[in-house]
Protein backbone atom coordinates (compact mmCIF):
# COMPACT_ATOMS: atom_id res chain seq x y z
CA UNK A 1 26.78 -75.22 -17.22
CA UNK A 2 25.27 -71.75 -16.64
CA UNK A 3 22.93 -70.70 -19.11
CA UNK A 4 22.66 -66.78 -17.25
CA UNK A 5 26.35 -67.02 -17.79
CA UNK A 6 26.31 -68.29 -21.63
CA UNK A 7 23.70 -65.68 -22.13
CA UNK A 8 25.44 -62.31 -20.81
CA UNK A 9 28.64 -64.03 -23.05
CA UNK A 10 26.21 -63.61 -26.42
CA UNK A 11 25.99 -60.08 -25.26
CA UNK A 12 30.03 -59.02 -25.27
CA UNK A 13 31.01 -56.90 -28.02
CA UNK A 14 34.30 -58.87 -28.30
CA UNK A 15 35.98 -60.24 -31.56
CA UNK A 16 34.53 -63.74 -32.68
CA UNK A 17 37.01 -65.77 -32.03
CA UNK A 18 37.50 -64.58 -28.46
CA UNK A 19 33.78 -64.66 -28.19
CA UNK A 20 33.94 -68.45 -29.22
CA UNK A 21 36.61 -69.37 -26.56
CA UNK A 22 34.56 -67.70 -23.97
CA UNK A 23 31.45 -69.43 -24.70
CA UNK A 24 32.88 -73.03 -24.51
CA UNK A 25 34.51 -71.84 -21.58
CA UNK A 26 30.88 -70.52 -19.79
CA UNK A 27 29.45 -73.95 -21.21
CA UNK A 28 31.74 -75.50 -18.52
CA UNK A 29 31.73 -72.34 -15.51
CA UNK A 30 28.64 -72.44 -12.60
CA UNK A 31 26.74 -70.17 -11.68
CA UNK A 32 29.61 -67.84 -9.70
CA UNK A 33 31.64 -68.57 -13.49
CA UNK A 34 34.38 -70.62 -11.99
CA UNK A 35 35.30 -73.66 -14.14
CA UNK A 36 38.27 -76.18 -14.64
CA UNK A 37 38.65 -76.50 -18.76
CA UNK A 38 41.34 -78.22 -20.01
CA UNK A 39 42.84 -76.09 -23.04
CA UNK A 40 42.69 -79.06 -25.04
CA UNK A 41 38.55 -79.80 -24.78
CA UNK A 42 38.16 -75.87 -25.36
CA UNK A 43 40.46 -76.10 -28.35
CA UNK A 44 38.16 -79.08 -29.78
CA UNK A 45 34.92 -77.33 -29.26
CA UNK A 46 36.22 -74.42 -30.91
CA UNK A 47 37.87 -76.06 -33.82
CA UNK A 48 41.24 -74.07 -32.66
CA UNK A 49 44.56 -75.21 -31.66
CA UNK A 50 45.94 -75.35 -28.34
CA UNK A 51 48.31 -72.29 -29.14
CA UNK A 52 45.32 -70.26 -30.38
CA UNK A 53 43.25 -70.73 -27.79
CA UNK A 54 45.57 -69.53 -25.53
CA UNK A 55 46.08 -66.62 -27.23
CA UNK A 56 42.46 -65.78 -26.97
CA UNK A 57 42.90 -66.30 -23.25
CA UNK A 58 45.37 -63.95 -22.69
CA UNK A 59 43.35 -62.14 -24.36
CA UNK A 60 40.25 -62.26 -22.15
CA UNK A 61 42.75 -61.60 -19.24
CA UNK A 62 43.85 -58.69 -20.97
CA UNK A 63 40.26 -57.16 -20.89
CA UNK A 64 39.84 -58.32 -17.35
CA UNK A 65 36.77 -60.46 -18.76
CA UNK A 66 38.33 -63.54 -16.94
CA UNK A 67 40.99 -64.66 -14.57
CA UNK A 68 43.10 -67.42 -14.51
CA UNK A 69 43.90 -68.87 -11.08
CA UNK A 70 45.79 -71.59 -11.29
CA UNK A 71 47.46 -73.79 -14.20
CA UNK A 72 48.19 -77.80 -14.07
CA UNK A 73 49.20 -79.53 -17.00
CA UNK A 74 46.34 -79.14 -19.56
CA UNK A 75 43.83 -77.91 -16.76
CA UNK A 76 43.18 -74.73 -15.33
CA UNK A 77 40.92 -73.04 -13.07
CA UNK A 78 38.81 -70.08 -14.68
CA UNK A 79 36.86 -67.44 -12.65
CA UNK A 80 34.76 -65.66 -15.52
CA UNK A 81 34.51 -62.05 -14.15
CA UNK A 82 30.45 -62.13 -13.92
CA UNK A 83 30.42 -58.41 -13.27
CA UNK A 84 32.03 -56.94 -16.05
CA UNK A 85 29.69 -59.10 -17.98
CA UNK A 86 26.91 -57.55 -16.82
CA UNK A 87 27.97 -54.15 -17.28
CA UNK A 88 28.32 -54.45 -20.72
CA UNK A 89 24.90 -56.07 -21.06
CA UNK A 90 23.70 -53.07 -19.44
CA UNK A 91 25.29 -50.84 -22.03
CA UNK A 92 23.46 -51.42 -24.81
């Protein structure tokens, strides 16, 4: 878990629920924000479904606030795009 991480995610002006998604994502990421969540332990901390928390996935790709790098089954490999985090920190 990266707490640096978890905190610039608090900071995103992004609608809740994709806000939520990202934050049990972080919980899982290191330091660099890579991380290998599978959709269905995200879903569970977030109280969403599987097909919702997808959604908010795509989402976050849309926005270029993550990337997804590879997809297994229920597993896949996050990179959390630590930069664009920071820049809209540094915004505000």
């Amino acid at each position: 878990m990266s707490i640096t991480t978890m905190s610039e995610v608090w900071e995103l002006d992004i609608p809740t629920a994709e806000k939520l998604v990202l934050l049990a994502i972080a919980d899982n990421a290191d330091d660099d924000g890579f991380c290998y969540p599978g959709k269905k332990h995200v879903a569970r901390k977030c109280c969403l479904t599987d097909r919702d928390v997808m959604k908010h996935i795509s989402r976050l790709q849309d926005r270029g606030i993550i990337e997804i790098n590879e997809i297994s089954g229920e597993v896949f490999q996050v990179q959390i795009n630590i930069e664009i985090l920071r820049k809209q920190e540094g915004s505000e």
